[in-house]
Structure formats: C-alpha cells, structure tokens
C-alpha atoms as a PDB file:
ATOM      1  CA  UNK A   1      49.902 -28.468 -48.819  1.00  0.00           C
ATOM      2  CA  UNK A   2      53.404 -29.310 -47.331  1.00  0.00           C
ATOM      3  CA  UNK A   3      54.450 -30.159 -50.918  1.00  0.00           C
ATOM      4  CA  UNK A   4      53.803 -26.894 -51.835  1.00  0.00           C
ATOM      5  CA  UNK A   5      55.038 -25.376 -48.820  1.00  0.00           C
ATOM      6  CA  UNK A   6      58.359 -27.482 -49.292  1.00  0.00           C
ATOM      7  CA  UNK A   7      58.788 -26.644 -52.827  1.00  0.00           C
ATOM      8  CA  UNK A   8      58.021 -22.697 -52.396  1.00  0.00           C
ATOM      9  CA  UNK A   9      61.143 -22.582 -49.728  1.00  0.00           C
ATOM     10  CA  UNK A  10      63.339 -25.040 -51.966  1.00  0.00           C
ATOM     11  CA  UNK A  11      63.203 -22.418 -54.562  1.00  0.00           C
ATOM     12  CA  UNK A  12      64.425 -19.528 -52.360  1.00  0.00           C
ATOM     13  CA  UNK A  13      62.752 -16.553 -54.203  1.00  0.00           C
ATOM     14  CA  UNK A  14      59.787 -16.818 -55.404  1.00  0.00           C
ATOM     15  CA  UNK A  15      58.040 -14.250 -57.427  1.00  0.00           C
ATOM     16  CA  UNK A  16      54.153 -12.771 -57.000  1.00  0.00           C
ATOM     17  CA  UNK A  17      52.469 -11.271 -59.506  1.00  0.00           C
ATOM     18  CA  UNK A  18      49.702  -8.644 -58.748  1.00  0.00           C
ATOM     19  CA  UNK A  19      47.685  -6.409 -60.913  1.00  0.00           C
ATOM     20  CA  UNK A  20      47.418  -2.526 -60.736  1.00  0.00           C
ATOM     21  CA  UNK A  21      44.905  -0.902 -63.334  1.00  0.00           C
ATOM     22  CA  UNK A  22      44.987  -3.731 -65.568  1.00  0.00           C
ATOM     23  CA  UNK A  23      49.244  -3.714 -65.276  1.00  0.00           C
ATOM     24  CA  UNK A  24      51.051  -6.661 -64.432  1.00  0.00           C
ATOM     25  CA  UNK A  25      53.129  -6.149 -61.464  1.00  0.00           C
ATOM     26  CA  UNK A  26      55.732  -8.860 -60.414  1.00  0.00           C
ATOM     27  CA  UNK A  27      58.299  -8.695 -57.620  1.00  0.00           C
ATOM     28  CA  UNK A  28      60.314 -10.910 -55.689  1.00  0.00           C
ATOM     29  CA  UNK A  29      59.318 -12.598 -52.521  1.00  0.00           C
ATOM     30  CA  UNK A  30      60.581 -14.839 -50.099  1.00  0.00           C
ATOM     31  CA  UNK A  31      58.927 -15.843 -47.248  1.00  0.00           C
ATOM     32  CA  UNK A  32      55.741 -18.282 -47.107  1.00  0.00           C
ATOM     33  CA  UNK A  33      54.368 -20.848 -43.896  1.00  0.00           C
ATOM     34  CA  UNK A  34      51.272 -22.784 -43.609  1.00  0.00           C
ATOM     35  CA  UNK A  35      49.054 -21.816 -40.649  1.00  0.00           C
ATOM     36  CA  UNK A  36      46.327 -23.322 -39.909  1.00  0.00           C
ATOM     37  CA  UNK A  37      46.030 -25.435 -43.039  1.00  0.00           C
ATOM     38  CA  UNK A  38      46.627 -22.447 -45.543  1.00  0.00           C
ATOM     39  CA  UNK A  39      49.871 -21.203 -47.205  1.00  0.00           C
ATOM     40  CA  UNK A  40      50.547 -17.688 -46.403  1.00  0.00           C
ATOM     41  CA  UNK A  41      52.839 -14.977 -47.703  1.00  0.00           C
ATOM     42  CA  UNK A  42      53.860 -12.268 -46.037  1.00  0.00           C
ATOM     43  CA  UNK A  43      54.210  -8.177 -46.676  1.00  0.00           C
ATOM     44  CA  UNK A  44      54.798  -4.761 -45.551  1.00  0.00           C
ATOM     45  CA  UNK A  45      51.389  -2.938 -45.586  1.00  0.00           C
ATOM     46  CA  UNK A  46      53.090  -0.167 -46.709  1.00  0.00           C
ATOM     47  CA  UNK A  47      53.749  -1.040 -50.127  1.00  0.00           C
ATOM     48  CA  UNK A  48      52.156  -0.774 -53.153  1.00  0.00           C
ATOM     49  CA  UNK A  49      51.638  -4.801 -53.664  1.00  0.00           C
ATOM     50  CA  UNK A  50      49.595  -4.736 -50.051  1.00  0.00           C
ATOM     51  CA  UNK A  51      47.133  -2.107 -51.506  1.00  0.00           C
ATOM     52  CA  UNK A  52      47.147  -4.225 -55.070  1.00  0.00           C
ATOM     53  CA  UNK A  53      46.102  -7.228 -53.560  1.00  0.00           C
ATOM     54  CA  UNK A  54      43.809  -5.307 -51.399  1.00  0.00           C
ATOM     55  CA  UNK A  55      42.089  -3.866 -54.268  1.00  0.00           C
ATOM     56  CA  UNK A  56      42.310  -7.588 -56.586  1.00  0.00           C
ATOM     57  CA  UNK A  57      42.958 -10.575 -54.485  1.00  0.00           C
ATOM     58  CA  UNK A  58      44.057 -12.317 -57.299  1.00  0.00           C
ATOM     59  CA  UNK A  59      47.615 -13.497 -57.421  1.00  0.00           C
ATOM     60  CA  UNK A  60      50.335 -15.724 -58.758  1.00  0.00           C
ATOM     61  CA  UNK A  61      53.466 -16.780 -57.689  1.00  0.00           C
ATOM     62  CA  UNK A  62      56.066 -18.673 -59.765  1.00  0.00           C
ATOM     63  CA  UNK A  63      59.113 -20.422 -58.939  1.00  0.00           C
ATOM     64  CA  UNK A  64      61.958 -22.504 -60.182  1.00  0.00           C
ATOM     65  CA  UNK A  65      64.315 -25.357 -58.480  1.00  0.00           C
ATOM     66  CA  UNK A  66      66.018 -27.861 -59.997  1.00  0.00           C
ATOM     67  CA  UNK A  67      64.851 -27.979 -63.581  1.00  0.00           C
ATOM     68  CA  UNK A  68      61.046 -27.666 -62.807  1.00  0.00           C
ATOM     69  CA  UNK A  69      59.142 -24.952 -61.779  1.00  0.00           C
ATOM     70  CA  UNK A  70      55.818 -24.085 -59.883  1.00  0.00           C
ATOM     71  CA  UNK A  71      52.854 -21.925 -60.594  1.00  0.00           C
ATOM     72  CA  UNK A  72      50.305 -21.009 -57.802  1.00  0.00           C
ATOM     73  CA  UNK A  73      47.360 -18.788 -58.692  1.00  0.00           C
ATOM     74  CA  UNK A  74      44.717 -18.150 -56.617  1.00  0.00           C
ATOM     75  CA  UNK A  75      43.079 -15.483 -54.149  1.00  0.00           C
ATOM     76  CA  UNK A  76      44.491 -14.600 -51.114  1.00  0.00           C
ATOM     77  CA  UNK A  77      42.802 -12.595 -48.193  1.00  0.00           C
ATOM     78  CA  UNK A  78      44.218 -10.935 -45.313  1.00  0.00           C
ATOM     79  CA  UNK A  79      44.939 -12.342 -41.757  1.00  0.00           C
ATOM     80  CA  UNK A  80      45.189  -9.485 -39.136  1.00  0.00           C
ATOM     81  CA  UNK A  81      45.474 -11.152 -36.197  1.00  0.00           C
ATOM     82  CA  UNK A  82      48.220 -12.037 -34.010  1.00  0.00           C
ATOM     83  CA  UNK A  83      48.782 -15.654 -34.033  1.00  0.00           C
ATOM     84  CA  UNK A  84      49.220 -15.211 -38.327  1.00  0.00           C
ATOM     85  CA  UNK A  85      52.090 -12.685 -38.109  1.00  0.00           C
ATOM     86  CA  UNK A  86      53.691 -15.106 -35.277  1.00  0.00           C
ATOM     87  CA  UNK A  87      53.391 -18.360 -37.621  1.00  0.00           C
ATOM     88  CA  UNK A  88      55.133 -16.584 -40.176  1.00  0.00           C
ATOM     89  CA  UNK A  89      58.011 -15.011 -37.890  1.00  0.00           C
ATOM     90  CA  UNK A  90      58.439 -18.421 -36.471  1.00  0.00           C
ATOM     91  CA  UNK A  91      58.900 -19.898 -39.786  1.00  0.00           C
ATOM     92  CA  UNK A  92      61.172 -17.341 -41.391  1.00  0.00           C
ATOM     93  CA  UNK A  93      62.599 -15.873 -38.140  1.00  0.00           C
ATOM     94  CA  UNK A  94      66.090 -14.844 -40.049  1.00  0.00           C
ATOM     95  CA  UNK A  95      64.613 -13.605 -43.432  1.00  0.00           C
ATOM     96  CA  UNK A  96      62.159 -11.353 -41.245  1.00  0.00           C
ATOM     97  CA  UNK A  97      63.708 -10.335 -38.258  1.00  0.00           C
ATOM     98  CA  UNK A  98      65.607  -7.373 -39.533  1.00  0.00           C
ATOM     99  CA  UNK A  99      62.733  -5.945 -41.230  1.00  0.00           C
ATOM    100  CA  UNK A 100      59.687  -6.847 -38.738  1.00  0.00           C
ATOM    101  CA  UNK A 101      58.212  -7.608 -35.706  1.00  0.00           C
ATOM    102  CA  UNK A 102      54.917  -8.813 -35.235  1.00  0.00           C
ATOM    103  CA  UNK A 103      53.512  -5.898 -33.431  1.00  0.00           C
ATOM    104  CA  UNK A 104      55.051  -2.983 -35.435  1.00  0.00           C
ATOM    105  CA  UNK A 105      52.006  -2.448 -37.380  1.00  0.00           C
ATOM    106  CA  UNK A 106      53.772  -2.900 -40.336  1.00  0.00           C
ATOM    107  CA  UNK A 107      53.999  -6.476 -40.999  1.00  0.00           C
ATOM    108  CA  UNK A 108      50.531  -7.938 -42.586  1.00  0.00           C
ATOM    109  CA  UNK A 109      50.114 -11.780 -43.914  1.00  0.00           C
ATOM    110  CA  UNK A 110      47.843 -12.985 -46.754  1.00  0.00           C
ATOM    111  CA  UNK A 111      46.552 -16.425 -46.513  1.00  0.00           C
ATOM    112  CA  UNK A 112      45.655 -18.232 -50.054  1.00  0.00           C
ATOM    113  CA  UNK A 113      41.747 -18.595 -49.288  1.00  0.00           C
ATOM    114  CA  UNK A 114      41.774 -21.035 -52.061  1.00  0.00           C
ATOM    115  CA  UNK A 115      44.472 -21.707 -54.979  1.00  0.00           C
ATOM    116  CA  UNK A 116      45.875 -24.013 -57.646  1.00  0.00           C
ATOM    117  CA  UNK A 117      49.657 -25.049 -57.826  1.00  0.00           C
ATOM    118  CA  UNK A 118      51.025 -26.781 -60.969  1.00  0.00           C
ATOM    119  CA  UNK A 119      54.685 -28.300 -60.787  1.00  0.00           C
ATOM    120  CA  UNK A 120      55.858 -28.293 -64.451  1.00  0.00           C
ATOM    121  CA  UNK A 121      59.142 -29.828 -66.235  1.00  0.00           C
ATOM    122  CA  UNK A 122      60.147 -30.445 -69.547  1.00  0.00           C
ATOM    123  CA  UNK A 123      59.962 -33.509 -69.110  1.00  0.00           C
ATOM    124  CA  UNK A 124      56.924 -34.841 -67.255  1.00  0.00           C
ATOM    125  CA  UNK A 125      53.180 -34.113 -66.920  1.00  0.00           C
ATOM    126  CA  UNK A 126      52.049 -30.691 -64.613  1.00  0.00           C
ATOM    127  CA  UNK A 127      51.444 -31.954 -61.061  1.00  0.00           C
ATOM    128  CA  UNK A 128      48.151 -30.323 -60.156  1.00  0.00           C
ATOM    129  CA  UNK A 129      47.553 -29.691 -56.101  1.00  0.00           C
ATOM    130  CA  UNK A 130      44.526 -27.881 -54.724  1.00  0.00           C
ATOM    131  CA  UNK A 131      45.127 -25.740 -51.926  1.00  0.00           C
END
C-alpha cells in the first residue's frame, strides 16, 4: 500500500477516470492518503465526478513519474465520517486548505474498497499490487 501511496504523490497529478452514461470522464486529481489501511482520494460533493462515482463505483486512476507509469482500477466507496476527511487534510494540508475544511459539508473522501495497481515501463515487466 505505501508503494502505491508513494508513487501516486511522486507523480503530482494524477488522473481518475469515471463513467457517466456509458461516457468516459477523466479529470485531474491530486490528493490521495492511506487511512486505515486503504488509499483514499478526495472530492467536492458538489461535482459531477462525486455523483459519477456515486452512481458506478468503478474507477481508474493513471499516473506517470519518471519514465513509468501506474494504473489503479478498482471500486471505491464513500467514507463520511470525520476522522476520513481529517486523514486526508492532514496529509495534503497545503493542496486542500484553500478549498476545504473538514466540516464544510463540502469535502467527501472515497476509500478504494478493493483495487489493482500495475506499475508499467518500457522496459520491465508490470508490477502488480493488490490493494
């Protein structure tokens, strides 16, 4: 898990993908933590991706660092309590602090109930790491 973890943040941005009436829908995201044992990501339950993953709780995020990049797919389900939203604005205090706080009733937090993340390179075979 703290590979993954590691590698998500080395990237910077990652991207999630999402699915809306059978439409792939891909945007850029940025903040992830492990709580508990499970990586989550965080939104604004205002968007349209919160009701899309609502609706399908499949996702997958892709990144790239360094010449390799990661793939994560799984299903995610939402965390509404406190201590989630704190995890996440402890680990990403100054990528979330302008837009949230954990008791705006804004914020929300999916947690990857179970997933599959594949390192890939050109050069060298997929790692493969169950969440």
């Amino acid at each position: 898990m703290n590979e993954v973890l590691e590698y998500l943040k080395e990237c910077g941005i990652i991207y999630l993908a999402t699915n809306e009436d059978g439409q792939a829908r891909v945007r850029p995201f940025g903040a992830v933590c492990v709580f508990e044992g499970k990586l989550y990501i965080v939104t604004n339950n205002r968007k349209k991706v919160y009701h899309q993953m609502k609706k399908n709780n499949k996702v997958e995020i892709c990144g790239m660092n360094k010449g390799t990049w990661i793939r994560l797919e799984g299903e995610v389900e939402e965390d509404l309590r406190r201590e989630a939203r704190v995890a996440m604005m402890d680990a990403n205090h100054a990528a979330l602090s302008s837009m949230y706080t954990v008791d705006d009733n804004v914020m929300t937090v999916f947690a990857f109930k179970h997933g599959i993340a594949t390192i890939c390179s050109f050069t060298d075979e997929p790692k493969v790491i169950e969440l």
